[in-house]
Protein backbone atom coordinates (compact mmCIF):
# COMPACT_ATOMS: atom_id res chain seq x y z
CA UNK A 1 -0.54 -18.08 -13.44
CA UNK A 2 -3.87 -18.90 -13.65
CA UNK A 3 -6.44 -15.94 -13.07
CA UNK A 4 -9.51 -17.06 -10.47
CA UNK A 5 -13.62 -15.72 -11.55
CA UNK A 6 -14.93 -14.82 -8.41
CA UNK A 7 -19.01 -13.89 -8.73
CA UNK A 8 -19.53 -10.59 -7.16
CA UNK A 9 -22.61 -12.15 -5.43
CA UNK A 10 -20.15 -14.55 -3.70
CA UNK A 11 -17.80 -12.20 -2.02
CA UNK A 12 -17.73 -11.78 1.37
CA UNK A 13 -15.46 -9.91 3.56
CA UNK A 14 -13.35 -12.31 4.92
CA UNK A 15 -13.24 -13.80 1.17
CA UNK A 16 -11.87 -10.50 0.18
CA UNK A 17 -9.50 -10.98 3.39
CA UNK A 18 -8.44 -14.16 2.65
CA UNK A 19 -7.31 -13.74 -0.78
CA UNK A 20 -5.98 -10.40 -0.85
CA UNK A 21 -4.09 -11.08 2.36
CA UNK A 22 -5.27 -7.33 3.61
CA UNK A 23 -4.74 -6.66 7.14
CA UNK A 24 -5.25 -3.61 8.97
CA UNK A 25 -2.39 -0.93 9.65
CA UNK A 26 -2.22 -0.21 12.93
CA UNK A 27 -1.73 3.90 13.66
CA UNK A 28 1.70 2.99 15.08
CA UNK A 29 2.59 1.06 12.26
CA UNK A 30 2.36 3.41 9.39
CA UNK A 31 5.89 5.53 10.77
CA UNK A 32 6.02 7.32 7.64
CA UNK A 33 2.45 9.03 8.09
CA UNK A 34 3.86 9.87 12.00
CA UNK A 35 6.65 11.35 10.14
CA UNK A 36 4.95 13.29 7.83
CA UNK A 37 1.97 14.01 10.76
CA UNK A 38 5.11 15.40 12.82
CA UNK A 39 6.67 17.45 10.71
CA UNK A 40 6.38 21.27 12.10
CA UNK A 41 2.61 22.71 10.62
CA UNK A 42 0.68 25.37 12.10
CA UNK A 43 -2.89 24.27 12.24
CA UNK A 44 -5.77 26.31 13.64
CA UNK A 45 -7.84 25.02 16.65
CA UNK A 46 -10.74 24.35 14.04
CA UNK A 47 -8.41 22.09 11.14
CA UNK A 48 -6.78 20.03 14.51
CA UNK A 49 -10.62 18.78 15.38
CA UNK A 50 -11.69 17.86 11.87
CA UNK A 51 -8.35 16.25 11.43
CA UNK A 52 -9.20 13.83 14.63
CA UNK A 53 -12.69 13.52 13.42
CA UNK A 54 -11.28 12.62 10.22
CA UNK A 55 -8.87 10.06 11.62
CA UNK A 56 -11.18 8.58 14.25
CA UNK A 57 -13.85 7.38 11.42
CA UNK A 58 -10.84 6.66 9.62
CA UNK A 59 -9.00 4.31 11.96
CA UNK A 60 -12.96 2.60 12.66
CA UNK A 61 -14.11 2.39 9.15
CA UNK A 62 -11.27 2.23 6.69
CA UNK A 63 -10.54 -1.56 6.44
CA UNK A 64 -14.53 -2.24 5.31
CA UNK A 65 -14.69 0.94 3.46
CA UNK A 66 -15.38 0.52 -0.47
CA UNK A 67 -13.34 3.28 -2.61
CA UNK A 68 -16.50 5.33 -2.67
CA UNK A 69 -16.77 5.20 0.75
CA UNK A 70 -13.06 6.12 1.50
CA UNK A 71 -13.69 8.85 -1.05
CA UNK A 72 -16.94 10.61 0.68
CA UNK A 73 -16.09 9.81 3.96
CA UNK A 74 -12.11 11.07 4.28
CA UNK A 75 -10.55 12.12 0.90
CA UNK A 76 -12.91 14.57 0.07
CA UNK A 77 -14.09 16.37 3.02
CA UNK A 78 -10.52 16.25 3.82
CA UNK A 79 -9.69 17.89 0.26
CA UNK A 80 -12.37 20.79 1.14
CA UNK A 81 -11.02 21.38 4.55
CA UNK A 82 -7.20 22.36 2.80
CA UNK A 83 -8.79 23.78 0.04
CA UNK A 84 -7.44 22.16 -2.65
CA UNK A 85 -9.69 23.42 -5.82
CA UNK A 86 -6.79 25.84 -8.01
CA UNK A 87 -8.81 27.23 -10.59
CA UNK A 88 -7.86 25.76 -14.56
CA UNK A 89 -5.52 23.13 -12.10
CA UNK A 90 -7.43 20.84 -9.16
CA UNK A 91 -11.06 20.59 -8.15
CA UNK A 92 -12.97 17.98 -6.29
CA UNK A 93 -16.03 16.38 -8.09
CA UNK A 94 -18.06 13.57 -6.90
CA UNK A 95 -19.21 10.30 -8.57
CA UNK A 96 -22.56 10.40 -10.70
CA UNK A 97 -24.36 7.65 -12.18
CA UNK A 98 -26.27 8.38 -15.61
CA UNK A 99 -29.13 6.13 -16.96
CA UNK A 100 -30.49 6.61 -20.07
CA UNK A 101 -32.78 4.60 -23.03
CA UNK A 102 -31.13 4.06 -26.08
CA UNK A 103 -33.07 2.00 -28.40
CA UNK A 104 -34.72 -0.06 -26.32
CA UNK A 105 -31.23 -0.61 -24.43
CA UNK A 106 -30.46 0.62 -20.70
CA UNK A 107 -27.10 1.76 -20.60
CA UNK A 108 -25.46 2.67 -17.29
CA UNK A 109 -22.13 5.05 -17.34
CA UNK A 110 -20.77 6.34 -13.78
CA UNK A 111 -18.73 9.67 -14.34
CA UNK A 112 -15.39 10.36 -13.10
């Protein structure tokens, strides 16, 4: 199988769409999440409205979101609201870019 170069510069969305044959999941489609959404949880009044906030730029954004979109916009506030940092175990941390001159060279290194 022979593996296509595709310029950055040249990609467009429906590109992307084309050759990656993404389409977007409908909310009644994904019947595992409704499962898992269904399943008996006691949420307070407060965690119910960021959940639809959540979902709502979720179900409008997702399919053009990059992964650092996807991970400011719903992963991670959605990590703070269940607070998922366990000390020595989890913790959220955000993407950095570093720039620094080394002999005469730029180097660019994004953290993880």
């Amino acid at each position: 199988m022979l593996m296509e170069t595709i310029n950055f510069t040249k990609c467009t969305l429906a590109l992307l769409e084309e050759r990656a044959l993404l389409r977007p999941m409908l909310p009644t489609q994904a019947t595992a999440l409704k499962a898992w959404l269904q399943h008996a949880q006691t949420l307070t009044d407060f965690e119910e409205q960021m959940l639809q906030l959540f979902s709502s730029q979720l179900e409008i954004n997702a399919f053009h979101w990059r992964e650092y979109d996807l991970s400011m916009h719903f992963i991670g506030p959605l990590f703070s609201l269940v607070n998922f940092t366990v000390l020595g175990q989890f913790n959220l941390f955000a993407q950095e870019s570093f720039e620094a001159e080394v002999t005469a060279t730029v180097t660019k290194r994004t953290s993880r």
